[in-house]
PDB file of N, CA and C in Angstrom:
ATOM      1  N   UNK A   1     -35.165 -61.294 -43.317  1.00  0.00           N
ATOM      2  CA  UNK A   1     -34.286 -60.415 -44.008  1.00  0.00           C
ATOM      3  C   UNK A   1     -34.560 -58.990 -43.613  1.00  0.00           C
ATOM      4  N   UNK A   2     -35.641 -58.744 -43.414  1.00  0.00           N
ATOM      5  CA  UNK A   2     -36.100 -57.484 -43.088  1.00  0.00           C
ATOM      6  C   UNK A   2     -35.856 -57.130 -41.675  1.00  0.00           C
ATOM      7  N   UNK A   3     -35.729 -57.738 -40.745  1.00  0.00           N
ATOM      8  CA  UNK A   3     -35.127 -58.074 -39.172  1.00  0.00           C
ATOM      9  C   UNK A   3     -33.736 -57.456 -39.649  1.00  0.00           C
ATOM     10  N   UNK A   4     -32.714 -58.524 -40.264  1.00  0.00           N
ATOM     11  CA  UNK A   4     -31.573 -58.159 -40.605  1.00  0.00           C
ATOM     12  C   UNK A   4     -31.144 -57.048 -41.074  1.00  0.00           C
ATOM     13  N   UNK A   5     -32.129 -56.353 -42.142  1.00  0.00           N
ATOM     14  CA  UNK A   5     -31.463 -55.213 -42.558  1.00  0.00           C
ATOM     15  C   UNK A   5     -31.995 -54.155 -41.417  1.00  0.00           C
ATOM     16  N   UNK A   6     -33.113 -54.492 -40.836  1.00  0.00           N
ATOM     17  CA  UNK A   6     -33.269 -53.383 -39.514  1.00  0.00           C
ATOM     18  C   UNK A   6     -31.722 -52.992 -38.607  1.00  0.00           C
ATOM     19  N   UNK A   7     -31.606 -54.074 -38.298  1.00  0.00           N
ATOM     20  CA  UNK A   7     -30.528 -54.532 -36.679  1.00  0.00           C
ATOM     21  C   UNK A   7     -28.911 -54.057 -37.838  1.00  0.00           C
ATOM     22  N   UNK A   8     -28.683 -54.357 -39.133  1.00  0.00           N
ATOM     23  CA  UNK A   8     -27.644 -54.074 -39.745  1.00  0.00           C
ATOM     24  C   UNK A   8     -27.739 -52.225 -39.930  1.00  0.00           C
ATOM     25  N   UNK A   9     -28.983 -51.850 -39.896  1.00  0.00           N
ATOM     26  CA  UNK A   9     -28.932 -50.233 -39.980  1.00  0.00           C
ATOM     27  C   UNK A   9     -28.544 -49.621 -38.575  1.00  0.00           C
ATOM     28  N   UNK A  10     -29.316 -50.377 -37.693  1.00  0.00           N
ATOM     29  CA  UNK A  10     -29.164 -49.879 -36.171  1.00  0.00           C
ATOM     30  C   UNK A  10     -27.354 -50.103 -35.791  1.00  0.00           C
ATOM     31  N   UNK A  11     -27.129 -50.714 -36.083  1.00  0.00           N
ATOM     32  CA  UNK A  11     -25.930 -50.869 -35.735  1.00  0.00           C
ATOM     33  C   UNK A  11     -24.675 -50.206 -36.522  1.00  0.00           C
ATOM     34  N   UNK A  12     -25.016 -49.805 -37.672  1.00  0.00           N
ATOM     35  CA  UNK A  12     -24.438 -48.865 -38.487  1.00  0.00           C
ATOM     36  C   UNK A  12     -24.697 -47.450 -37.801  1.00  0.00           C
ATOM     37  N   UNK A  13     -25.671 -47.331 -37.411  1.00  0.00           N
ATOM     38  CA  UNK A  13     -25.981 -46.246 -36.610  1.00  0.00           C
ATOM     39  C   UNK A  13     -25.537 -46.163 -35.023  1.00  0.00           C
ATOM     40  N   UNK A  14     -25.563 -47.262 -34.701  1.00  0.00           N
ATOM     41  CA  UNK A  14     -24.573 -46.972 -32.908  1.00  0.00           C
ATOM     42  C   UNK A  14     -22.997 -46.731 -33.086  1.00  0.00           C
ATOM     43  N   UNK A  15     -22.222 -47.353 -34.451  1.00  0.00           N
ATOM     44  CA  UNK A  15     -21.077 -47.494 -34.773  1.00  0.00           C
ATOM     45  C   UNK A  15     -21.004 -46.280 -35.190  1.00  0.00           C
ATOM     46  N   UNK A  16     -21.617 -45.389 -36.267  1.00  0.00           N
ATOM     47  CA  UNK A  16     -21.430 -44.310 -36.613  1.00  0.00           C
ATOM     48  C   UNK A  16     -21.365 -43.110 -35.328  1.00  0.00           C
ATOM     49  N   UNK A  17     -22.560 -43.167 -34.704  1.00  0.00           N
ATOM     50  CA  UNK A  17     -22.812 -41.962 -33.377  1.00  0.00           C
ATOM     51  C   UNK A  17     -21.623 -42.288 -32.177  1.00  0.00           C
ATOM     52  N   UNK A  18     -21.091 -43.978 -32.540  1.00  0.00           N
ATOM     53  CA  UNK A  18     -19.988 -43.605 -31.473  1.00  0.00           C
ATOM     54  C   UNK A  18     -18.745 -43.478 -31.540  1.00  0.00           C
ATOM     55  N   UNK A  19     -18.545 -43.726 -33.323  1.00  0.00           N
ATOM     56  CA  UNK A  19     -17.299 -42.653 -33.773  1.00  0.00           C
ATOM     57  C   UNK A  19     -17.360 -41.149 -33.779  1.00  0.00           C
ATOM     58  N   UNK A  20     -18.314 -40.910 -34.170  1.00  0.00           N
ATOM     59  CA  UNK A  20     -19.085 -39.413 -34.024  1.00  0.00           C
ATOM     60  C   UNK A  20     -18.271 -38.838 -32.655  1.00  0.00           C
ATOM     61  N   UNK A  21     -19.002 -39.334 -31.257  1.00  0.00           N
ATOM     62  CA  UNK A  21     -18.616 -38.794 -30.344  1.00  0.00           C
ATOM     63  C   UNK A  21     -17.404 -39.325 -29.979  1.00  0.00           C
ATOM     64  N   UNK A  22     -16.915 -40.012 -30.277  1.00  0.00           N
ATOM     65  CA  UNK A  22     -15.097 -40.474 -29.869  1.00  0.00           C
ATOM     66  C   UNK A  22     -14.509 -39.331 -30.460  1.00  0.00           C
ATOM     67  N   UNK A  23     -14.700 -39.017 -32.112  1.00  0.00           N
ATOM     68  CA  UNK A  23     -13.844 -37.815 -32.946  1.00  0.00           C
ATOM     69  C   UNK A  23     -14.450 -36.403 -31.687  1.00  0.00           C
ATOM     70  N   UNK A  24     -15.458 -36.127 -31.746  1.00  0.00           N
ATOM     71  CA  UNK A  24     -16.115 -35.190 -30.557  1.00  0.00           C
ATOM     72  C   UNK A  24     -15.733 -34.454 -29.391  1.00  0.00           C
ATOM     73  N   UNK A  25     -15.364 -35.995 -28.990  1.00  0.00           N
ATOM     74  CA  UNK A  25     -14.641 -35.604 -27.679  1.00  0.00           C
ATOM     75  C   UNK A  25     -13.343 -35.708 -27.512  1.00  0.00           C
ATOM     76  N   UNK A  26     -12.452 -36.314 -28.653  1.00  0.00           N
ATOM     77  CA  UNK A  26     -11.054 -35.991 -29.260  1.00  0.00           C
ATOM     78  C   UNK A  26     -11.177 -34.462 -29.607  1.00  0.00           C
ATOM     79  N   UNK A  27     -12.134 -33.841 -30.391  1.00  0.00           N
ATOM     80  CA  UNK A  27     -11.869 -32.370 -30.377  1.00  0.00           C
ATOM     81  C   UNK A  27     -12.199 -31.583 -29.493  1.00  0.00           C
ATOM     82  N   UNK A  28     -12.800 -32.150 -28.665  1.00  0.00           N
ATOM     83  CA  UNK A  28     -12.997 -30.914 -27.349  1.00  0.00           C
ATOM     84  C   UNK A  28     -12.069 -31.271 -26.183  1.00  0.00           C
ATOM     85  N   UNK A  29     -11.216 -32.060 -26.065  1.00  0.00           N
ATOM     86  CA  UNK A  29      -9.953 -32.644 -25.512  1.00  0.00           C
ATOM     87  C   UNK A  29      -9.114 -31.442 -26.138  1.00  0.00           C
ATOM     88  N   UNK A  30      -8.633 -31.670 -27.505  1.00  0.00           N
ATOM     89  CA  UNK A  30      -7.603 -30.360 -28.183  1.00  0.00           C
ATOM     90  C   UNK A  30      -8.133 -29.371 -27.994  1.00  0.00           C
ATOM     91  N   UNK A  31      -9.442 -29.031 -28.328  1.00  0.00           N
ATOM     92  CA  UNK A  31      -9.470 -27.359 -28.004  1.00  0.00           C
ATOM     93  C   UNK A  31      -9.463 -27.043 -26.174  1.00  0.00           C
ATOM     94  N   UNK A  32      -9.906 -27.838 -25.601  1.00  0.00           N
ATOM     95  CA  UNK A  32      -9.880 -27.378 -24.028  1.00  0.00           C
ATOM     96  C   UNK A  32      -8.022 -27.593 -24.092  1.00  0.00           C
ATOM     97  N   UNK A  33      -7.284 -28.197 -24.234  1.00  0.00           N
ATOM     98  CA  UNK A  33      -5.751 -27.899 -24.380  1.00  0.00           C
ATOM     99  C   UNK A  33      -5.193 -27.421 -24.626  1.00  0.00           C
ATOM    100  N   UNK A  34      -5.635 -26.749 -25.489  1.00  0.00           N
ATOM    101  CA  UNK A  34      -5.111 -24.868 -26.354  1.00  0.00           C
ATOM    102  C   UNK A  34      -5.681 -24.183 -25.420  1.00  0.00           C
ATOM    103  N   UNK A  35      -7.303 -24.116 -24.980  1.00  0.00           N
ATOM    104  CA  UNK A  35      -7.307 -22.793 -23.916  1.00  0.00           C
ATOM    105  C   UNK A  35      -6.858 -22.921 -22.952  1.00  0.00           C
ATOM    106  N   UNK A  36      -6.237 -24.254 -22.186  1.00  0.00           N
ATOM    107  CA  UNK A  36      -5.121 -24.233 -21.283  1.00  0.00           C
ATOM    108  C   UNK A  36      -3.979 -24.023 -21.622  1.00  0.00           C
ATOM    109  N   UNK A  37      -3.530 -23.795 -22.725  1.00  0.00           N
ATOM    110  CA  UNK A  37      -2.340 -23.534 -23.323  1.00  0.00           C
ATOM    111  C   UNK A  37      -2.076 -21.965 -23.126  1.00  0.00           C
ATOM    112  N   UNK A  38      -3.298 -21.099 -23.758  1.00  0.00           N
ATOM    113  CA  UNK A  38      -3.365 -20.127 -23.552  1.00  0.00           C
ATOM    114  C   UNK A  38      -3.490 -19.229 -22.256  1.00  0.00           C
ATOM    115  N   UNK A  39      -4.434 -20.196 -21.477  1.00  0.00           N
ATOM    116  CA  UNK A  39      -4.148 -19.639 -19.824  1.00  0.00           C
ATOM    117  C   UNK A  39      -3.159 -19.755 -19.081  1.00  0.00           C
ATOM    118  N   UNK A  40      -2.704 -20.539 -19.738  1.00  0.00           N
ATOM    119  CA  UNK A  40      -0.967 -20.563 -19.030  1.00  0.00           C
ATOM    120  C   UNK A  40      -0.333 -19.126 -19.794  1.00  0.00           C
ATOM    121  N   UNK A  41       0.011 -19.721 -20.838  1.00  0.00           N
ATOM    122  CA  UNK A  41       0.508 -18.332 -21.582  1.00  0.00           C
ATOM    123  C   UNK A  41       0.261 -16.722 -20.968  1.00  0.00           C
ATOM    124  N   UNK A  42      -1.109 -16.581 -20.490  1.00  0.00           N
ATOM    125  CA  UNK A  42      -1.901 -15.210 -19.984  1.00  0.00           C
ATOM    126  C   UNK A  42      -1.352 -15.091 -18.835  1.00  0.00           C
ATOM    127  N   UNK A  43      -0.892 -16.218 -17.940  1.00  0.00           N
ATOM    128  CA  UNK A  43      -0.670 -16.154 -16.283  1.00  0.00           C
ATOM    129  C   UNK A  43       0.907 -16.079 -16.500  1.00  0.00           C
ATOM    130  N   UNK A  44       1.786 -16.969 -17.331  1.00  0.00           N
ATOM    131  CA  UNK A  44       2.702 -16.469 -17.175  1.00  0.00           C
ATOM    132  C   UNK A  44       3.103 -15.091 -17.902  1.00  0.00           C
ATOM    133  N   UNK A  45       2.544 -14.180 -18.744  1.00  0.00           N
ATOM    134  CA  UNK A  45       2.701 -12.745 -19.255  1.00  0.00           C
ATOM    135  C   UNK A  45       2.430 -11.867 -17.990  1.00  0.00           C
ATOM    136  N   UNK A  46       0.849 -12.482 -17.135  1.00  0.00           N
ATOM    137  CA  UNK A  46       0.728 -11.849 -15.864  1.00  0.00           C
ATOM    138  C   UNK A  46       2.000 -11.590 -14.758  1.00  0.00           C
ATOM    139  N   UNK A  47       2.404 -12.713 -14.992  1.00  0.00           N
ATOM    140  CA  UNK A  47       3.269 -12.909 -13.665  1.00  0.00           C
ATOM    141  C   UNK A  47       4.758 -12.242 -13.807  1.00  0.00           C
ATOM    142  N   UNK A  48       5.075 -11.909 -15.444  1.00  0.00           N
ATOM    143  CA  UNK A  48       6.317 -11.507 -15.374  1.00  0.00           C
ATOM    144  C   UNK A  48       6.003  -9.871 -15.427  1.00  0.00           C
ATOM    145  N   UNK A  49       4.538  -9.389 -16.019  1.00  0.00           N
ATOM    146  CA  UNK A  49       4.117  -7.941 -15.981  1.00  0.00           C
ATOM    147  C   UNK A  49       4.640  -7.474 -14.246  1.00  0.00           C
ATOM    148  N   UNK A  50       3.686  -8.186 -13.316  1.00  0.00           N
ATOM    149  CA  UNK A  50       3.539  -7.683 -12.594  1.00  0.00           C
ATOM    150  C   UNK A  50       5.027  -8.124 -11.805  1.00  0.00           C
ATOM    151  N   UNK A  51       6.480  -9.121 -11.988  1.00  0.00           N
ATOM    152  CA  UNK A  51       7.329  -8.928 -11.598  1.00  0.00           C
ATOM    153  C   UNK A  51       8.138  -7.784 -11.798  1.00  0.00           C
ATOM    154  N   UNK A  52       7.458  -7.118 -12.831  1.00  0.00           N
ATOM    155  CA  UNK A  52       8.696  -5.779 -13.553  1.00  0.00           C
ATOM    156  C   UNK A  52       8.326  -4.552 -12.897  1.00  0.00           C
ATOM    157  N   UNK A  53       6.479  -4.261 -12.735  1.00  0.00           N
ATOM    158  CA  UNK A  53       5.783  -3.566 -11.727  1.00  0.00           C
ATOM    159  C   UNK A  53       6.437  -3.460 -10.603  1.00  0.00           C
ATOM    160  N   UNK A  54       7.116  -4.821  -9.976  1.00  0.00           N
ATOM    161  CA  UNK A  54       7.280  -4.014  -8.470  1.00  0.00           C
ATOM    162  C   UNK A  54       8.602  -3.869  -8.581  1.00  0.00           C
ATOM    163  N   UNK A  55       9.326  -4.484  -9.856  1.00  0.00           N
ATOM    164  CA  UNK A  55      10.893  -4.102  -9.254  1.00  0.00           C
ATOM    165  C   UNK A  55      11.094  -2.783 -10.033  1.00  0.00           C
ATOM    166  N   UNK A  56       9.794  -1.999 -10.875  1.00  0.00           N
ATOM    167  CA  UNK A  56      10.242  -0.856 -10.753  1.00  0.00           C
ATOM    168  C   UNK A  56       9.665   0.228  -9.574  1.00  0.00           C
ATOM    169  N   UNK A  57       8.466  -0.255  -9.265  1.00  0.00           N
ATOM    170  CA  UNK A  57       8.239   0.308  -7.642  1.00  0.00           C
ATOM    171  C   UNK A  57       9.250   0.018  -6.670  1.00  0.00           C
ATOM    172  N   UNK A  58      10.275  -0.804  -6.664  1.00  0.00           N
ATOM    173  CA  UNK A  58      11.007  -1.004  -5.123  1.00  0.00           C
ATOM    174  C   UNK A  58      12.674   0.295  -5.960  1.00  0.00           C
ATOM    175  N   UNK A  59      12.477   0.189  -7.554  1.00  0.00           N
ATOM    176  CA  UNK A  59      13.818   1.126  -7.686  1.00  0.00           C
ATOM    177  C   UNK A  59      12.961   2.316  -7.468  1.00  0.00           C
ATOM    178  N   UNK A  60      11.688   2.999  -7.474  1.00  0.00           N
ATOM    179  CA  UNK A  60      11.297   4.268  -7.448  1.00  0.00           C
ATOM    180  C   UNK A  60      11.554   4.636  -5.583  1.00  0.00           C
ATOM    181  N   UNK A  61      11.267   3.180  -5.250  1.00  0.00           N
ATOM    182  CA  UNK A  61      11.473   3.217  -3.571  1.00  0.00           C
ATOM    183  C   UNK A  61      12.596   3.950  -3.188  1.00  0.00           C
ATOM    184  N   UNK A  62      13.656   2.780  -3.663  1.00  0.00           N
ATOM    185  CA  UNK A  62      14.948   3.148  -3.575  1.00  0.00           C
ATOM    186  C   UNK A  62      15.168   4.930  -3.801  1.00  0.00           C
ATOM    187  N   UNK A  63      14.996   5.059  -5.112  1.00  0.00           N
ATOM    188  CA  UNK A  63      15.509   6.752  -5.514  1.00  0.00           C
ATOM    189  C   UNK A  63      14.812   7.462  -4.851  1.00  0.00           C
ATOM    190  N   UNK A  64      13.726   7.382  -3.928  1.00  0.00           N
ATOM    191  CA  UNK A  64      13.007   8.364  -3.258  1.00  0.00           C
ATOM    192  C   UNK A  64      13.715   8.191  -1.932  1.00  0.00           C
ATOM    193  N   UNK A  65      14.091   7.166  -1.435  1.00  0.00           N
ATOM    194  CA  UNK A  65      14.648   6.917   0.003  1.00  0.00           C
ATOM    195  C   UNK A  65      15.900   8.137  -0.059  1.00  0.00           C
ATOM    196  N   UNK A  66      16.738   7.599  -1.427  1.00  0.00           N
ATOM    197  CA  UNK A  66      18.330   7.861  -1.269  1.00  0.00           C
ATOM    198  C   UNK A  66      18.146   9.918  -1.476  1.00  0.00           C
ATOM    199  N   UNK A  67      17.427  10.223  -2.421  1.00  0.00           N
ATOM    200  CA  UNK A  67      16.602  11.752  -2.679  1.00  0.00           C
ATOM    201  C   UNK A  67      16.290  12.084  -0.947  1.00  0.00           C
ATOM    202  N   UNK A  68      15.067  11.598  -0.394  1.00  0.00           N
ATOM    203  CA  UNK A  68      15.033  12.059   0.685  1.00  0.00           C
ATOM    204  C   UNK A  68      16.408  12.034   1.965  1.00  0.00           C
ATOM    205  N   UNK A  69      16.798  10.799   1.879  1.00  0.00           N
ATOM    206  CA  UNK A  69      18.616  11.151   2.875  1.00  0.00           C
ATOM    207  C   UNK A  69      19.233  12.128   2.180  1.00  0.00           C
ATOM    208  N   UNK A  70      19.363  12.248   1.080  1.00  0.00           N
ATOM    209  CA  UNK A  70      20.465  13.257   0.700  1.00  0.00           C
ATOM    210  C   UNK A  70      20.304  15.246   1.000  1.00  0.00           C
ATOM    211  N   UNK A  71      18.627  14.749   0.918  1.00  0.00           N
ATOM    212  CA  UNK A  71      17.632  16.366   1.205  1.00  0.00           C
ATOM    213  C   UNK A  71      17.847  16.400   2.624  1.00  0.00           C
ATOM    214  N   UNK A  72      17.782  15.291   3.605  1.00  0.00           N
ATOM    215  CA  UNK A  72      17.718  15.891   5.050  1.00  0.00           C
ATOM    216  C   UNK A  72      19.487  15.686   5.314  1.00  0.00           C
ATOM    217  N   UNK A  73      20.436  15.575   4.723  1.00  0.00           N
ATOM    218  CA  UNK A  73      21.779  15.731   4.542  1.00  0.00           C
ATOM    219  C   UNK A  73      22.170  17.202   4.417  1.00  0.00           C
ATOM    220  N   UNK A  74      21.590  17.535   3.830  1.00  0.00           N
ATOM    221  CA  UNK A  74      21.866  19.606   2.986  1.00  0.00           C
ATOM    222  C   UNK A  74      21.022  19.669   3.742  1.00  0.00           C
ATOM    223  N   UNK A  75      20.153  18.926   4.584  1.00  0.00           N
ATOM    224  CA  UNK A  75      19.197  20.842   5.702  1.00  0.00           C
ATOM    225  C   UNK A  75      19.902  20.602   6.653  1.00  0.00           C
ATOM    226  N   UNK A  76      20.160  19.442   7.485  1.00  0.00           N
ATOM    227  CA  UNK A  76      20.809  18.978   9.046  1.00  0.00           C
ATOM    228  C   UNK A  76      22.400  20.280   8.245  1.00  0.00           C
ATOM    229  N   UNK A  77      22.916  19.659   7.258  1.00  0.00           N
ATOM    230  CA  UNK A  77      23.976  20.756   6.983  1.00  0.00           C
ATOM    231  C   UNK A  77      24.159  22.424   7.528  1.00  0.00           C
ATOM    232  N   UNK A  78      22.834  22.870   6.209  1.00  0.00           N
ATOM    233  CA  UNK A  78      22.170  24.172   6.355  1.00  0.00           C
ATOM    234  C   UNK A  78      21.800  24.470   7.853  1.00  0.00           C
ATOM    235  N   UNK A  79      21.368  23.666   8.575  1.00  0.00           N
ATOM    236  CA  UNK A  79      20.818  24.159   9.780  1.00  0.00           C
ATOM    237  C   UNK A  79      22.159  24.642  10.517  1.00  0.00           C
ATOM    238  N   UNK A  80      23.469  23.319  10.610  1.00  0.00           N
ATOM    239  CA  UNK A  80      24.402  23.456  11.284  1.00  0.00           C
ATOM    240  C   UNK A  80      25.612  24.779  11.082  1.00  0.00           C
ATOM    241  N   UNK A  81      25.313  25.120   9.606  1.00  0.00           N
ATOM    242  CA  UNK A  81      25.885  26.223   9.184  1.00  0.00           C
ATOM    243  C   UNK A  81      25.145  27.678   9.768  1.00  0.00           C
ATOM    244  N   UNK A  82      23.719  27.541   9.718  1.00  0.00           N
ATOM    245  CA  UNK A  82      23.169  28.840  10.096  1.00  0.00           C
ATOM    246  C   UNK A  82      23.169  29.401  12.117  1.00  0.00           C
ATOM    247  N   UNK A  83      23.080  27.374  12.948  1.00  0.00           N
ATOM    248  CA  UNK A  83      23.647  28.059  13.916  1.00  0.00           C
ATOM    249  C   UNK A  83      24.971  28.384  14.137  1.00  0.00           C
ATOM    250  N   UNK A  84      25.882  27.961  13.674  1.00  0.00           N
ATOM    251  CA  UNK A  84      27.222  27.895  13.604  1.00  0.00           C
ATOM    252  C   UNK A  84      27.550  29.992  13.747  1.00  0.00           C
ATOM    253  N   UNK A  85      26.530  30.263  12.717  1.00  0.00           N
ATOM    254  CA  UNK A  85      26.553  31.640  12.500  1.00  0.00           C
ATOM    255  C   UNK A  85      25.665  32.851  13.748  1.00  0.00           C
ATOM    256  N   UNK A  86      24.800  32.343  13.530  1.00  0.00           N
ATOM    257  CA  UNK A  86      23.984  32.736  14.851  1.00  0.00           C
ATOM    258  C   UNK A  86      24.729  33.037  16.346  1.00  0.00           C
ATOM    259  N   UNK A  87      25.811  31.678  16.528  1.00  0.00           N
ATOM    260  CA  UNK A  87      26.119  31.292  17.891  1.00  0.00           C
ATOM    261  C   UNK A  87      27.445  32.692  17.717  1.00  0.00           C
ATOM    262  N   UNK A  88      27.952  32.491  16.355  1.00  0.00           N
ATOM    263  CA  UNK A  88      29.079  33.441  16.292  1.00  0.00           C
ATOM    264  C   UNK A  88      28.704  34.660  16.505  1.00  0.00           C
ATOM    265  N   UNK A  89      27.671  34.922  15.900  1.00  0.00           N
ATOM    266  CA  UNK A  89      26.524  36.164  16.449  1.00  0.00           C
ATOM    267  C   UNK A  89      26.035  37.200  17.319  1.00  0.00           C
ATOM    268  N   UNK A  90      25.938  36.059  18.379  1.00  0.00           N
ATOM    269  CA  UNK A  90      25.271  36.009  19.990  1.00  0.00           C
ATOM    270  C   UNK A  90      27.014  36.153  20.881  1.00  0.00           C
ATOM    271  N   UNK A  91      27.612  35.464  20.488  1.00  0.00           N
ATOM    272  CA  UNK A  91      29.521  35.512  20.741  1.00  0.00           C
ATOM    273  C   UNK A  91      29.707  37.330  20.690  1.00  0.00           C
ATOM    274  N   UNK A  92      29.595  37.871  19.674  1.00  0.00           N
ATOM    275  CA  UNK A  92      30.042  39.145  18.955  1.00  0.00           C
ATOM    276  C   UNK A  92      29.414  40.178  20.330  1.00  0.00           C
ATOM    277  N   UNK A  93      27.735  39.902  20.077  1.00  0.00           N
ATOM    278  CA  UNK A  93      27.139  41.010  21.200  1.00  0.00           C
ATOM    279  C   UNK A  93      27.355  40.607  22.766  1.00  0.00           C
ATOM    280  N   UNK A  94      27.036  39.917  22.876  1.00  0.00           N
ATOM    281  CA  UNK A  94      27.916  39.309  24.209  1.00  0.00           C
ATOM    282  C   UNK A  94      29.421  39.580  24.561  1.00  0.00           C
ATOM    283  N   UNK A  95      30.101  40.129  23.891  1.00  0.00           N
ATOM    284  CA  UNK A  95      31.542  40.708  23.946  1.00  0.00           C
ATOM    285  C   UNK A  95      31.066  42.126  24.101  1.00  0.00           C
ATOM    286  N   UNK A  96      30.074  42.680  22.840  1.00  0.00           N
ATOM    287  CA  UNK A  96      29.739  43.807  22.933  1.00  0.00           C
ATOM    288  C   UNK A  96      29.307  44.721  23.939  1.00  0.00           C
ATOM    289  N   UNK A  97      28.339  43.744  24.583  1.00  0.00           N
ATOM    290  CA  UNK A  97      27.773  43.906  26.022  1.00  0.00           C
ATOM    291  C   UNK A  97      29.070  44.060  27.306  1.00  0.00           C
ATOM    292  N   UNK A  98      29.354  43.299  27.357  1.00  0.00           N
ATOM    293  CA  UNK A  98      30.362  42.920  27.972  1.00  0.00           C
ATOM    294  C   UNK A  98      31.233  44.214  28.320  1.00  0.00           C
ATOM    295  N   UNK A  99      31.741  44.783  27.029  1.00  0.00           N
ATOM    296  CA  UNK A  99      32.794  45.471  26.883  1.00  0.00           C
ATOM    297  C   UNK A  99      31.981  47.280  26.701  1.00  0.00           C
ATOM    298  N   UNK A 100      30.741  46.979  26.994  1.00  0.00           N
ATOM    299  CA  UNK A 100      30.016  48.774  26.754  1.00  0.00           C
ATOM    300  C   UNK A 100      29.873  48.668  28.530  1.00  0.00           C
ATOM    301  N   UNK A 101      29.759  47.147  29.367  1.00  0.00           N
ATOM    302  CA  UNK A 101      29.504  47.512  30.458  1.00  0.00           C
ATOM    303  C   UNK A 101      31.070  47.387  31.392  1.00  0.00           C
ATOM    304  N   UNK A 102      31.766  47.069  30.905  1.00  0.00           N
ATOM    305  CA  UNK A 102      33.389  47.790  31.172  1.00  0.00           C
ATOM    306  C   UNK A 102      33.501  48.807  30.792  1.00  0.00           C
ATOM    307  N   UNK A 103      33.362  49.753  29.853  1.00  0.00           N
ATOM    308  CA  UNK A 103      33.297  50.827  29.984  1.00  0.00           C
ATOM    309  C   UNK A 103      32.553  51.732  31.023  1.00  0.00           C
ATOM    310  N   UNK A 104      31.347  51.582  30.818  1.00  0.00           N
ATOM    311  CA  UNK A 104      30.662  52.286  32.103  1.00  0.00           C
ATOM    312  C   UNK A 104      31.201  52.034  33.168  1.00  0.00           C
ATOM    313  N   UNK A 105      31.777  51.114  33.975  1.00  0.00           N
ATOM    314  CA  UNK A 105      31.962  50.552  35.061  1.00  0.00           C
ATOM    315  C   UNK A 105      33.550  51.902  35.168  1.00  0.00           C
ATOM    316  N   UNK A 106      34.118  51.549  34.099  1.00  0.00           N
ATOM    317  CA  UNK A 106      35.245  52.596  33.888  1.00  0.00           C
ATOM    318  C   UNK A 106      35.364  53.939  34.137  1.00  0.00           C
ATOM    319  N   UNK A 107      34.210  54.462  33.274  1.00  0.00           N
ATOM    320  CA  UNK A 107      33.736  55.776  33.890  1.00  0.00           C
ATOM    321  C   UNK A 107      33.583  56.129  34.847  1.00  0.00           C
ATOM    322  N   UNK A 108      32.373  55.661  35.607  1.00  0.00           N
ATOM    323  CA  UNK A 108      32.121  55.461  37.077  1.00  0.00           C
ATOM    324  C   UNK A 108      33.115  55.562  38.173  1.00  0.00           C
ATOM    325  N   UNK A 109      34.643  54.479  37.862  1.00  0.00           N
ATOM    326  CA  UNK A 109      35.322  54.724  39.118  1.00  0.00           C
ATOM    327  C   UNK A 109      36.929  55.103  38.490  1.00  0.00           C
ATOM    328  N   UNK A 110      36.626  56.213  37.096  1.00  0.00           N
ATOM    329  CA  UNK A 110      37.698  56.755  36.833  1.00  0.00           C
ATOM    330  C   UNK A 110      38.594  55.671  35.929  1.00  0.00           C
ATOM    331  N   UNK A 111      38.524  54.540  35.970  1.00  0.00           N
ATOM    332  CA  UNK A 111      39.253  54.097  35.277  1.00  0.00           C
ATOM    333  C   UNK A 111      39.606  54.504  33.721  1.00  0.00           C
ATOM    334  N   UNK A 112      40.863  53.694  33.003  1.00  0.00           N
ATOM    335  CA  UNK A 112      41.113  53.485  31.633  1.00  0.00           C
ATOM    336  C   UNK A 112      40.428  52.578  30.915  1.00  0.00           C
ATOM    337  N   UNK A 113      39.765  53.806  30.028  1.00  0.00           N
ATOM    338  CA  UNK A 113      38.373  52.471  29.053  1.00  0.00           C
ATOM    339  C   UNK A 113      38.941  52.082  28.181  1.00  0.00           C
ATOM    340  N   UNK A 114      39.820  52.754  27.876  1.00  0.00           N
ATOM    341  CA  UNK A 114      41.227  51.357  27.088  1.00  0.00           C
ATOM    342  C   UNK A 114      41.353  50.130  27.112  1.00  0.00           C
ATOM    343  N   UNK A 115      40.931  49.825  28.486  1.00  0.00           N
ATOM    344  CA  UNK A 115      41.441  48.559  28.947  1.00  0.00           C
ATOM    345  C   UNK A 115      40.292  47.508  28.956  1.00  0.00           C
ATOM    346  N   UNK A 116      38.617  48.246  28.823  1.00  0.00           N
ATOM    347  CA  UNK A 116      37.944  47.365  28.149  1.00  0.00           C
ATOM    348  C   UNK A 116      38.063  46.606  26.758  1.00  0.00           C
ATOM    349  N   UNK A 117      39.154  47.346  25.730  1.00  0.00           N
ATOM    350  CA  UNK A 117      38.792  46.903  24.073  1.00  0.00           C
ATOM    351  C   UNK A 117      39.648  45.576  24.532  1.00  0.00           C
ATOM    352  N   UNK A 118      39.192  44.685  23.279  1.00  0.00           N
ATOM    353  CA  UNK A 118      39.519  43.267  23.520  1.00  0.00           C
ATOM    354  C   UNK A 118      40.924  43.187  23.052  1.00  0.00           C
ATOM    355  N   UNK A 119      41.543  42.198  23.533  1.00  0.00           N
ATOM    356  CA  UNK A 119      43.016  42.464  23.121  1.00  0.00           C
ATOM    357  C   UNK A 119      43.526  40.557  22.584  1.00  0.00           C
ATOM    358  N   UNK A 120      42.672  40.252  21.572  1.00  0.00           N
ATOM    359  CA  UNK A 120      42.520  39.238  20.277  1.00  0.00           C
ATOM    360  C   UNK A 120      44.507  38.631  20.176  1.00  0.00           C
TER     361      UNK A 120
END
């Protein structure tokens, strides 16, 4: 009898320690499933952060591209306006020249310096 109630305790005791660890490792099954739950959760918050990151880096791209064409638009402009003026410029004294050395030339062999002024 005393055999029996030994081997009836022991075995109350392997039955108990291996419900024990069945419930055990049923709860560390659910909780490792929630922190995969949650690492998913973290990677996909990651992944849509950093999708919004670059599509607002590729619009800052954009507005700096279209800013810089539009800036070298108004100087290539500006430039074409200031020689535009220049050339009209260099036109003016170059007539000027032109027409002080028809005169002299006029003087020189008597001519009418009349006939240097420009006749537009």
């Amino acid at each position: 009898m005393k055999n029996k109630a030994i081997a009836l305790a022991l075995l109350l005791t392997v039955v108990g320690c291996s419900e024990s660890n069945e419930e055990s490792a049923a709860e560390a099954e659910k909780e490792a499933m929630m922190e995969m739950e949650k690492a998913g959760d973290a990677t996909a918050e990651g992944f849509e952060e950093a999708k919004e990151k670059a599509a607002d880096a590729w619009d800052e791209t954009k507005d700096s591209a279209s800013n810089a064409y539009e800036d070298g638009k108004d100087m290539a402009s500006d430039a074409y306006e200031e020689g535009k003026e220049k050339g009209a410029d260099m036109m003016d004294a170059g007539a000027e020249k032109v027409r002080e050395a028809c005169i002299a030339m006029k003087k020189k062999t008597g001519g009418d310096e009349s006939e240097c002024d420009s006749k537009d």
